[in-house]
C-alpha atoms as a PDB file:
ATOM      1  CA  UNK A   1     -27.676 -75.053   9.889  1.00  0.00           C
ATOM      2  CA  UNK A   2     -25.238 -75.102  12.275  1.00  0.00           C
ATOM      3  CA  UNK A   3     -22.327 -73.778   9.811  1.00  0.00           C
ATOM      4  CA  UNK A   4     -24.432 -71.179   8.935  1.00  0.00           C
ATOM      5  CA  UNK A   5     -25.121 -70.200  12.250  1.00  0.00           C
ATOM      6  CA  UNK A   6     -21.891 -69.816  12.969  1.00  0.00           C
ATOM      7  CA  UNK A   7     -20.675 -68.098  10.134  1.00  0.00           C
ATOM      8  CA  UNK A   8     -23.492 -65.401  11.216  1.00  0.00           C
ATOM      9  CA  UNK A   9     -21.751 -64.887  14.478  1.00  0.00           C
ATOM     10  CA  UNK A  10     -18.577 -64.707  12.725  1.00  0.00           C
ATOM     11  CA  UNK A  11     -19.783 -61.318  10.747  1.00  0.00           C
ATOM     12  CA  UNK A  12     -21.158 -60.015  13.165  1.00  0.00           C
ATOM     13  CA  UNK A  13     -18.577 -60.076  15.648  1.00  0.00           C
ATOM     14  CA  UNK A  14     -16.198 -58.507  12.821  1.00  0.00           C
ATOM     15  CA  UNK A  15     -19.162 -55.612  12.619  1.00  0.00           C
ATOM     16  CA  UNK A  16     -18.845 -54.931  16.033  1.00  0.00           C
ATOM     17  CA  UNK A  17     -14.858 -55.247  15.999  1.00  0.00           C
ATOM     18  CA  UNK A  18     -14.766 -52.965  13.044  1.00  0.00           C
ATOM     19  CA  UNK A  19     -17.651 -50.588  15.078  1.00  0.00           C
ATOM     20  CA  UNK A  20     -15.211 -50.692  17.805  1.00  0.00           C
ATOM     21  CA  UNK A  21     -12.148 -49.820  16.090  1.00  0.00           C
ATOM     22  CA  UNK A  22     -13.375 -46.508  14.753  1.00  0.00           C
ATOM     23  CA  UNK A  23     -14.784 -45.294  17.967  1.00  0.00           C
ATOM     24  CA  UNK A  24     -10.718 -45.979  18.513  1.00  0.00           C
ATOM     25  CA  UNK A  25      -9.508 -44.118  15.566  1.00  0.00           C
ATOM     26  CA  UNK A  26      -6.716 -41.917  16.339  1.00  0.00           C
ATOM     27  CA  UNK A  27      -7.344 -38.109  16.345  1.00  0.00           C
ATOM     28  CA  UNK A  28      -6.498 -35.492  13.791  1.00  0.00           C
ATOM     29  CA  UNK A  29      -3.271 -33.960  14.887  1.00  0.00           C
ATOM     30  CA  UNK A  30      -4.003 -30.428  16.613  1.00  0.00           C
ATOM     31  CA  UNK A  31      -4.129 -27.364  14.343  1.00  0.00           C
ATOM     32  CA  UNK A  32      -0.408 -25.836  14.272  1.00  0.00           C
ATOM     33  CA  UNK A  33      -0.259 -22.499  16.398  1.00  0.00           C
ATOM     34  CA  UNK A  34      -0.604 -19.437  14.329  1.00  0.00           C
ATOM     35  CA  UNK A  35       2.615 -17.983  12.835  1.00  0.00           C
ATOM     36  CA  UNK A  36       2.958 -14.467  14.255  1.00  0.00           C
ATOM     37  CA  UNK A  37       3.088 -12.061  11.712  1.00  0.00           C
ATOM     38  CA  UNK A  38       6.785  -9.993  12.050  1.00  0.00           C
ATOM     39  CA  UNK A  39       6.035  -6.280  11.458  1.00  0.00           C
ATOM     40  CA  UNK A  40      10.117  -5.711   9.786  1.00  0.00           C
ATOM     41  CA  UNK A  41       9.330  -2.279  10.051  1.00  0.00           C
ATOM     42  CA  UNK A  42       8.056  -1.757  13.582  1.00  0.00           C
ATOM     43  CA  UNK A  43      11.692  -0.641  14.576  1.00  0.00           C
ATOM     44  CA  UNK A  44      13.075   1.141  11.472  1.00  0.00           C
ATOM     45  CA  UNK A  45      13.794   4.602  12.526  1.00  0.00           C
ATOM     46  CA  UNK A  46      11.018   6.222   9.955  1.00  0.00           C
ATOM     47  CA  UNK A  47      12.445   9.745  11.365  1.00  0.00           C
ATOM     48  CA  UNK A  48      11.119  12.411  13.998  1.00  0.00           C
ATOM     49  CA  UNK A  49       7.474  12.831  12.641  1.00  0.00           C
ATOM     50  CA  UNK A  50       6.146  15.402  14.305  1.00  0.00           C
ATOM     51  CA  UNK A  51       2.516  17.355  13.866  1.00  0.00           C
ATOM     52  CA  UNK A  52       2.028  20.769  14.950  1.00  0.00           C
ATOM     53  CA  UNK A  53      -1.911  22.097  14.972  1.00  0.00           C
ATOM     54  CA  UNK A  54      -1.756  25.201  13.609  1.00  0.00           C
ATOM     55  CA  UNK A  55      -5.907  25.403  12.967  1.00  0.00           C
ATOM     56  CA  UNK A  56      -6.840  24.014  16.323  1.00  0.00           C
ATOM     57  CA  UNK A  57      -9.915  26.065  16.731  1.00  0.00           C
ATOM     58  CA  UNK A  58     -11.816  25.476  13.136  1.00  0.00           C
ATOM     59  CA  UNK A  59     -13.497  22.000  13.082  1.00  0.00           C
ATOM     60  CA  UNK A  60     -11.339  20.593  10.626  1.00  0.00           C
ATOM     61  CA  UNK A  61      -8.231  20.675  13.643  1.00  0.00           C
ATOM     62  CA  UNK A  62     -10.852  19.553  15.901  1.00  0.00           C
ATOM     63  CA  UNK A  63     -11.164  16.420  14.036  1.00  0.00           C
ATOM     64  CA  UNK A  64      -7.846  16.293  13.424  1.00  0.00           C
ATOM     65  CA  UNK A  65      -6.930  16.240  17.085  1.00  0.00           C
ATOM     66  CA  UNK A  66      -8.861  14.033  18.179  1.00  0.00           C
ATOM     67  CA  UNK A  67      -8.141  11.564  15.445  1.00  0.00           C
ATOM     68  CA  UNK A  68      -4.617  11.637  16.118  1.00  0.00           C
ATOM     69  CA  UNK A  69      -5.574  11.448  20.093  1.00  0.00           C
ATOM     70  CA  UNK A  70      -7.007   8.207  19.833  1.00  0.00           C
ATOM     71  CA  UNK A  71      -4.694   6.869  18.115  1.00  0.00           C
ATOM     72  CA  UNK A  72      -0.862   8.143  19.533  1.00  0.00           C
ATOM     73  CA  UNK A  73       1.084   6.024  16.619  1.00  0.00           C
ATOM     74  CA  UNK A  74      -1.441   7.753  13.629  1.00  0.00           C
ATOM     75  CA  UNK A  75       1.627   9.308  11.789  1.00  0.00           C
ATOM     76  CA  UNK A  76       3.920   6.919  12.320  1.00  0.00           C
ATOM     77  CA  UNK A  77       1.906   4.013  11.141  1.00  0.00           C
ATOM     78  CA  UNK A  78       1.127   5.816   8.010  1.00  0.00           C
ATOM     79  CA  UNK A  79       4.754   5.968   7.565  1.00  0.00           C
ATOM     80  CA  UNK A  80       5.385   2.373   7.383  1.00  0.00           C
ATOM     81  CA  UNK A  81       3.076   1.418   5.538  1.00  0.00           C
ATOM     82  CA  UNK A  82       4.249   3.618   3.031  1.00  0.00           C
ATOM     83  CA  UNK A  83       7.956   1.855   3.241  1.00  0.00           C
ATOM     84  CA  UNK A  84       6.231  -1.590   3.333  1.00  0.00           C
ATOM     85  CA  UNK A  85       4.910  -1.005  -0.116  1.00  0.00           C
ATOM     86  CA  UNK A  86       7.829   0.672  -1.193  1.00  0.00           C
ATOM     87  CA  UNK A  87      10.836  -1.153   0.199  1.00  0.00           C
ATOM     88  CA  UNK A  88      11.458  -5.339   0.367  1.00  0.00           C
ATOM     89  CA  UNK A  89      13.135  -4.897   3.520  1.00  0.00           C
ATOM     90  CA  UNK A  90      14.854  -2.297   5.875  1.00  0.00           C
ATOM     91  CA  UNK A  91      17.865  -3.076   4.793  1.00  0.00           C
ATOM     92  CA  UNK A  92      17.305  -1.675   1.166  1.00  0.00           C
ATOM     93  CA  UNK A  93      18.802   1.598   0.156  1.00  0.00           C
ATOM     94  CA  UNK A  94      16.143   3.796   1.832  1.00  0.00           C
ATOM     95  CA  UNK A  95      15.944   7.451   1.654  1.00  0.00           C
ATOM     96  CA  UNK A  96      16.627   8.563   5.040  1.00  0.00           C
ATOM     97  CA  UNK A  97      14.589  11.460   6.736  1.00  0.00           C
ATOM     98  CA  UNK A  98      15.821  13.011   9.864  1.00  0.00           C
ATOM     99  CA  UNK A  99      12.680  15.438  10.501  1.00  0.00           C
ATOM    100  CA  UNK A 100       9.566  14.769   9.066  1.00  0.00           C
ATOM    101  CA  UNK A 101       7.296  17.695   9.842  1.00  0.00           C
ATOM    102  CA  UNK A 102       3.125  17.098   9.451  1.00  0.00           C
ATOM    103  CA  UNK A 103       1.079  20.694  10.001  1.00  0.00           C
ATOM    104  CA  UNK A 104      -2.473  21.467   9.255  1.00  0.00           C
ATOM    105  CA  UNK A 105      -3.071  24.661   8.404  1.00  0.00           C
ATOM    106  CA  UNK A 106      -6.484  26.941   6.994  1.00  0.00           C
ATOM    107  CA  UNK A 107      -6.045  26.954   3.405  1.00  0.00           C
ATOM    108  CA  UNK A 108      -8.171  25.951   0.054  1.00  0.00           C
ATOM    109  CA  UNK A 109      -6.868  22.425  -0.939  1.00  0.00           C
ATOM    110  CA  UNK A 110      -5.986  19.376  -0.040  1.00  0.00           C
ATOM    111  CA  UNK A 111      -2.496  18.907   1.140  1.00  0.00           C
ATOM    112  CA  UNK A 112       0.897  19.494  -0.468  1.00  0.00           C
ATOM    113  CA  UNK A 113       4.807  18.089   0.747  1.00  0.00           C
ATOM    114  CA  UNK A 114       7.418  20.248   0.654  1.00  0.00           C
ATOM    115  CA  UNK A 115      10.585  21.074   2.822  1.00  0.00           C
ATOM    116  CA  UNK A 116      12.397  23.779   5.162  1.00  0.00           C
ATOM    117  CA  UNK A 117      15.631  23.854   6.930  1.00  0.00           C
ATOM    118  CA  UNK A 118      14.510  21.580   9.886  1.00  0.00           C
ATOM    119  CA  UNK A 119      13.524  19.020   7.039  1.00  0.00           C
ATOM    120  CA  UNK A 120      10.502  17.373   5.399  1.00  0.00           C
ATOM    121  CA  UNK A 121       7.202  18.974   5.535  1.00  0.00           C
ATOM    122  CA  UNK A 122       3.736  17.928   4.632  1.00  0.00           C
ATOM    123  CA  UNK A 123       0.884  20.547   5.228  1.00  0.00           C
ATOM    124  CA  UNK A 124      -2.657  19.529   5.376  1.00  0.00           C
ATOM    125  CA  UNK A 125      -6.074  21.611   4.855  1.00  0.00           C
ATOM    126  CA  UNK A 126      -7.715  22.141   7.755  1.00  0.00           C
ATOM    127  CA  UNK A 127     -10.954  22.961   5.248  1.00  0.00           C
ATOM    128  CA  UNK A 128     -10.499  19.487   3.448  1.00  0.00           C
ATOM    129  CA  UNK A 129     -10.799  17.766   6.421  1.00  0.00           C
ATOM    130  CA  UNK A 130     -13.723  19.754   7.748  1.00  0.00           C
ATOM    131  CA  UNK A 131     -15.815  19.466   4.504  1.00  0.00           C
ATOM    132  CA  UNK A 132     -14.641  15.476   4.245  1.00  0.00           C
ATOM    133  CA  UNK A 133     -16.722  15.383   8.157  1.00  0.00           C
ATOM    134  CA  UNK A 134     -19.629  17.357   6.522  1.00  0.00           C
ATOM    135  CA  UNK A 135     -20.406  15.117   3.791  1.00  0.00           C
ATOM    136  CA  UNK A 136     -19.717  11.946   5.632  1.00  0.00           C
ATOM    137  CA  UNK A 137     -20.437  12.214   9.669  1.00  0.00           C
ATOM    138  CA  UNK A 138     -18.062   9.590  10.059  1.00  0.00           C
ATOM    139  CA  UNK A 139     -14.698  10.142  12.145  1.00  0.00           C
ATOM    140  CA  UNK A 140     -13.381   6.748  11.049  1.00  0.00           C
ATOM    141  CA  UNK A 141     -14.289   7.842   7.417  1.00  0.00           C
ATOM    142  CA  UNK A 142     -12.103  11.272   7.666  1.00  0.00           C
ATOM    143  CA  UNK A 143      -8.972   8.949   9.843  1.00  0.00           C
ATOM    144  CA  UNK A 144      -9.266   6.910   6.284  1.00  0.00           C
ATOM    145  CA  UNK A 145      -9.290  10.048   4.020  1.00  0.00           C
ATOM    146  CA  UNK A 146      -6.663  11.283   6.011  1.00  0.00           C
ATOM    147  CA  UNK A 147      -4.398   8.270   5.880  1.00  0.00           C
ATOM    148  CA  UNK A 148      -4.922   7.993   2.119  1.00  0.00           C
ATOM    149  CA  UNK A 149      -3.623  11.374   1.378  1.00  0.00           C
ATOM    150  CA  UNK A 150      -0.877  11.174   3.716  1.00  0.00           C
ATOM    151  CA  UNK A 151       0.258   7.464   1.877  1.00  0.00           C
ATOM    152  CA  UNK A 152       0.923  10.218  -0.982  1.00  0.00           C
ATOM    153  CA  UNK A 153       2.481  12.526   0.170  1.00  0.00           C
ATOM    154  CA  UNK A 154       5.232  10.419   2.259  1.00  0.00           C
ATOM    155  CA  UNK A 155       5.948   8.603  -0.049  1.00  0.00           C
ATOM    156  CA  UNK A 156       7.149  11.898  -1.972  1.00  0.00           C
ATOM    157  CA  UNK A 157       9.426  11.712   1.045  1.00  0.00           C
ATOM    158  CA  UNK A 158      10.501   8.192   1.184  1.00  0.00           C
ATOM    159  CA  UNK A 159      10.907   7.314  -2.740  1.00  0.00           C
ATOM    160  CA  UNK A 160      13.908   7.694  -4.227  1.00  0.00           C
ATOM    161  CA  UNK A 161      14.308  10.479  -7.097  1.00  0.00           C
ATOM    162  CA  UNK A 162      15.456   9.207 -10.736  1.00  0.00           C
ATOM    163  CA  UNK A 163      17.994  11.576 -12.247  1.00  0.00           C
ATOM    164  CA  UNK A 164      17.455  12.710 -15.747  1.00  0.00           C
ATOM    165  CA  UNK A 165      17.889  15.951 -18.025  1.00  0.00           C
ATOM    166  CA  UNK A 166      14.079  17.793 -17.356  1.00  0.00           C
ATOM    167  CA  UNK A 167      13.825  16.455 -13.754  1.00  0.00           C
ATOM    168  CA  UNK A 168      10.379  16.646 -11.762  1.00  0.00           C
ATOM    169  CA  UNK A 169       9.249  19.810 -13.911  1.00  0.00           C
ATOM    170  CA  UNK A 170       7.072  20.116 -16.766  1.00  0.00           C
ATOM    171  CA  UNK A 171       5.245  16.626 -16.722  1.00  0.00           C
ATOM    172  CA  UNK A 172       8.356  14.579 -17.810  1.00  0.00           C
ATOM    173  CA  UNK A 173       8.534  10.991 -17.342  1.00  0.00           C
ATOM    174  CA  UNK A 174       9.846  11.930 -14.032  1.00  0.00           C
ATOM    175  CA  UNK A 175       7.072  13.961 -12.843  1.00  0.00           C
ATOM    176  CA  UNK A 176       4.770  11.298 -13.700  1.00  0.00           C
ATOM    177  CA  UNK A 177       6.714   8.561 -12.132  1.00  0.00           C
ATOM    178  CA  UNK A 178       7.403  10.830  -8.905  1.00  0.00           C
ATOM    179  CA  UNK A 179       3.405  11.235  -8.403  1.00  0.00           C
ATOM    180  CA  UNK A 180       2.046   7.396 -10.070  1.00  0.00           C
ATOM    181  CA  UNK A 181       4.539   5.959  -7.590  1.00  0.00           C
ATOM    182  CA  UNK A 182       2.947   7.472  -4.771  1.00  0.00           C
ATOM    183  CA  UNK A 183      -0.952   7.282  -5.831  1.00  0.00           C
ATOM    184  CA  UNK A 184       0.516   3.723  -6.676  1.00  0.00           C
ATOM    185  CA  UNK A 185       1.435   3.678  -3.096  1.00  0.00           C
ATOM    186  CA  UNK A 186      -1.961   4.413  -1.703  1.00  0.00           C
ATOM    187  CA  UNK A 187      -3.896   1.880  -4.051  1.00  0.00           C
ATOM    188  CA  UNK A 188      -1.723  -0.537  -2.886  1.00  0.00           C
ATOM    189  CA  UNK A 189      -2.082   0.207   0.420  1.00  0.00           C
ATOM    190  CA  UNK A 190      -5.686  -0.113  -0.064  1.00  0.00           C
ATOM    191  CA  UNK A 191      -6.845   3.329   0.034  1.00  0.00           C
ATOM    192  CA  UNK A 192      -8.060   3.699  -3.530  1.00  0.00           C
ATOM    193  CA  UNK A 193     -11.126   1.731  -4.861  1.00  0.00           C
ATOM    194  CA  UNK A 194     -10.631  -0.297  -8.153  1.00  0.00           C
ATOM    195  CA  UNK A 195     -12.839   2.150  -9.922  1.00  0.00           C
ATOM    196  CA  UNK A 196     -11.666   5.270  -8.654  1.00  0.00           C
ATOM    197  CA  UNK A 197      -9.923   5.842 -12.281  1.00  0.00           C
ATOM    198  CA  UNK A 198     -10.764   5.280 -15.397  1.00  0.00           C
ATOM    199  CA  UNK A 199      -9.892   3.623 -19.083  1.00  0.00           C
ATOM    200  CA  UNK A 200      -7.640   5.354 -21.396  1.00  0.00           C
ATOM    201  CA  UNK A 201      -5.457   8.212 -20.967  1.00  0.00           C
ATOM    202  CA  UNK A 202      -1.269   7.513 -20.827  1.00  0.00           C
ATOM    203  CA  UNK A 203       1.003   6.677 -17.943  1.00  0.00           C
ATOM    204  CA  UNK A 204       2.756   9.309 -18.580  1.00  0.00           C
ATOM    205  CA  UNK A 205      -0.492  11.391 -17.248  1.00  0.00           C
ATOM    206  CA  UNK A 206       0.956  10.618 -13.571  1.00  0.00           C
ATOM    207  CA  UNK A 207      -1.410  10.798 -10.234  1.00  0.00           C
ATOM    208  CA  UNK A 208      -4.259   7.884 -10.515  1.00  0.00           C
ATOM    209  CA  UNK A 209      -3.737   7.158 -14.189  1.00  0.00           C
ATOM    210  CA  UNK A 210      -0.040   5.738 -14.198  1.00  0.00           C
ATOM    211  CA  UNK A 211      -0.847   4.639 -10.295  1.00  0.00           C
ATOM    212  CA  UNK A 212      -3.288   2.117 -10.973  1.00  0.00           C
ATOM    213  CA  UNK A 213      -0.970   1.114 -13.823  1.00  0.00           C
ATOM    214  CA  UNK A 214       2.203   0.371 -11.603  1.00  0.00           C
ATOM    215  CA  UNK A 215      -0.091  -1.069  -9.356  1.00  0.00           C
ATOM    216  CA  UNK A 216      -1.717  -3.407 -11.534  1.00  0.00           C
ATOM    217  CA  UNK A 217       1.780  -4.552 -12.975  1.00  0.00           C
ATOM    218  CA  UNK A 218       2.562  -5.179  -9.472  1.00  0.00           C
ATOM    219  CA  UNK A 219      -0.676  -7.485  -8.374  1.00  0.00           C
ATOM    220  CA  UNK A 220      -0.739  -9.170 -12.075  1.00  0.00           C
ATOM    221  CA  UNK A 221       3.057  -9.500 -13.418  1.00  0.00           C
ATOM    222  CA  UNK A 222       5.557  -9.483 -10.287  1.00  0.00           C
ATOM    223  CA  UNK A 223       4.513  -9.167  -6.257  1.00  0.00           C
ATOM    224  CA  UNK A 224       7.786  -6.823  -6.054  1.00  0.00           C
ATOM    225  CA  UNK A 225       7.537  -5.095  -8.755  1.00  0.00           C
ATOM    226  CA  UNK A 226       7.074  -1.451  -7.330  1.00  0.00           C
ATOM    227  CA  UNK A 227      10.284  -2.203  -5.078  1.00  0.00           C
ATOM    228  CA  UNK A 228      12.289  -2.723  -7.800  1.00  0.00           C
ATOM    229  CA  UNK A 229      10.700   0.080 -10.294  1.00  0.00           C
ATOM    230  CA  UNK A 230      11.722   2.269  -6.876  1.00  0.00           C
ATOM    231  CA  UNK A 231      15.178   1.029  -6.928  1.00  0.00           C
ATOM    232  CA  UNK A 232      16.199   1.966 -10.375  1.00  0.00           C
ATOM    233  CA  UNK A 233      16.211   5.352  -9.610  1.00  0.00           C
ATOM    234  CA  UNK A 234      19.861   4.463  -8.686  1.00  0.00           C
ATOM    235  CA  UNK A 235      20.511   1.866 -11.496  1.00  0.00           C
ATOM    236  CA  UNK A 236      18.954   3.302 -14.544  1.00  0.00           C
ATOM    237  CA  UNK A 237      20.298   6.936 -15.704  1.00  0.00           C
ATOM    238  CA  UNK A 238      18.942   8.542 -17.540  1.00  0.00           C
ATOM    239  CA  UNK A 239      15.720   7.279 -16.193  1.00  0.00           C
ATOM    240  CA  UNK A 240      12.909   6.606 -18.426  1.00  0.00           C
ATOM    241  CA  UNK A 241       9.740   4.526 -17.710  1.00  0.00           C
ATOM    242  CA  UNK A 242      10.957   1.661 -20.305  1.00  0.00           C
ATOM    243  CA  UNK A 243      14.422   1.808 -18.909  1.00  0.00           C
ATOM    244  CA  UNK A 244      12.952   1.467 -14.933  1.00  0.00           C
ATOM    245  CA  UNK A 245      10.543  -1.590 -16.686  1.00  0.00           C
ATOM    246  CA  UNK A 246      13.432  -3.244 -17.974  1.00  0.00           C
ATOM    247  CA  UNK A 247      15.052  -3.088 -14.452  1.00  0.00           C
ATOM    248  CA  UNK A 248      12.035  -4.267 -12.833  1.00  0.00           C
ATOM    249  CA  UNK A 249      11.115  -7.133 -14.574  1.00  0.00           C
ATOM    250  CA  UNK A 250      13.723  -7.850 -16.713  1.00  0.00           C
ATOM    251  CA  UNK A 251      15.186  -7.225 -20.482  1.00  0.00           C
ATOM    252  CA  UNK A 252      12.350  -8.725 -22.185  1.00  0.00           C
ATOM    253  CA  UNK A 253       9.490  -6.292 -20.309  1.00  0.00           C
ATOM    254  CA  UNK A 254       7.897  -3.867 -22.720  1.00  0.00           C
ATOM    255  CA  UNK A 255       5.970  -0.787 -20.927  1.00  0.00           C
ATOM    256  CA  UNK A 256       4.052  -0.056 -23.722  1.00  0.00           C
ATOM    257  CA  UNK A 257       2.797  -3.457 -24.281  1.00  0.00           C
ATOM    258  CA  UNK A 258       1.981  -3.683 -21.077  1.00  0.00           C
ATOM    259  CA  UNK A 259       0.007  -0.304 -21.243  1.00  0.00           C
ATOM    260  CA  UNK A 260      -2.585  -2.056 -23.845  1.00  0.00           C
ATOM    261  CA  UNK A 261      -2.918  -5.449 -21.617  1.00  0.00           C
ATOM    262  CA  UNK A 262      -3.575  -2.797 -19.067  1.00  0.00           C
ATOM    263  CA  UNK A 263      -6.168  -0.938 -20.535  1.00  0.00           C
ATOM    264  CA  UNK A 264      -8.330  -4.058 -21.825  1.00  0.00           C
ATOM    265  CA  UNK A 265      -8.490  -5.166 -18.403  1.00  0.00           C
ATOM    266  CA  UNK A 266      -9.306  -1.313 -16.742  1.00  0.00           C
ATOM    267  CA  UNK A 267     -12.278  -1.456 -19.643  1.00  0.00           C
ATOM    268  CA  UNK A 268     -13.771  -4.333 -17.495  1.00  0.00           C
ATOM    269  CA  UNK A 269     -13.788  -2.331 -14.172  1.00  0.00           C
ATOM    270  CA  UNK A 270     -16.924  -1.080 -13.159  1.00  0.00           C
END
């Protein structure tokens, strides 16, 4: 009895040592401070963006107004997002913009870019935005209308032009890669929905159709793929979308293939 009784005490002194020891146990390590995120573009010189009211008094300047008064950096923020998407790093080969001029002005439309002798100019409907208030009551809703429009139209200003016999006219391969890079801009930006085009169609078609396309190449196939697809405007001549895909992802990449994988996924989209 006696061995017994002592082998009792002996297990339950271990319980209690054992007890003991993990009230001891030594604590997690602390969580690691967060890594600030660098903005690399907070101090690239984006250019003298400047916005002149020239519809002050119909409600769509209102708006306008006092969007851009709550928010002093509006413009300029728009502006790098646009070379975020579009650029690795400042130290690519950028276009560089000395002026960039931003009116809103009473016209039917939406907005257009275009340029004068003090430099680049993008004008904006003063009606578009009014309308875009009416049908939504929302201030924050217009600021993101706004800001989704204006991701297309700089980046007509910021992208660099591919060279080829036909140019921008007459829905060549260079119109449609001038416009799909920039409405491939704004989805990627997040200022598109997924569904906001459909199946079917070319990308050749430009605007949403070939945007959604570089954009899905981009989130699917290669995380810098619309940098480099940018870039060969000054590597690939004449351009041409296979010749720009070839660039981008290499010898092996086949647009056209890629079209079809594509399109069986944009038929699942809802």
């Amino acid at each position: 009895m006696r061995k017994f009784h002592h082998a009792l005490v002996l297990v339950t002194s271990l319980a209690a040592l054992i007890a003991c020891s993990g009230d001891r146990e030594t604590p997690p390590p602390p969580e690691p401070d967060p890594v600030e995120e660098v903005d690399i573009w907070k101090e690239y010189d984006a250019g003298n963006i400047r916005f002149e009211n020239r519809a002050a008094t119909t409600p769509g300047g209102r708006i306008t107004d006092a969007i851009v008064r709550d928010d002093p950096d509006f413009f300029a923020g728009i502006a790098r997002k646009v070379l975020a998407v579009l650029y690795e790093s400042p130290a690519d080969s950028i276009t560089r913009v000395r002026n960039l001029n931003i009116r809103l002005e009473d016209f039917d439309g939406v907005a257009y870019a275009t340029g004068d002798s003090e430099g680049n100019v993008i004008v904006l409907s003063c009606r578009w935005i009014g309308s875009t208030f009416l049908d939504t009551q929302d201030t924050s809703r217009v600021a993101d209308e706004i800001t989704g429009v204006l991701l297309h139209e700089m980046t007509h200003v910021y992208q660099l032009e591919p060279r080829a016999p036909g140019g921008y006219g007459g829905n060549t391969e260079i119109w449609a890669c001038i416009e799909g890079t920039a409405d491939a801009v704004r989805y990627l930006a997040g200022y598109f929905k997924e569904n906001d085009v459909g199946a079917g169609g070319s990308y050749l078609d430009g605007y949403r159709t070939t945007g959604f396309f570089l954009g899905w190449v981009q989130k699917n196939k290669d995380a810098k793929f619309l940098h480099a697809f940018n870039q060969a405007a000054l590597h690939v001549y004449p351009w041409n979308f296979a010749a720009a895909f070839k660039h981008a992802l290499g010898e092996a990449a086949d647009v056209d293939a890629l079209w079809v994988e594509y399109q069986t996924y944009r038929k699942t989209v809802k």
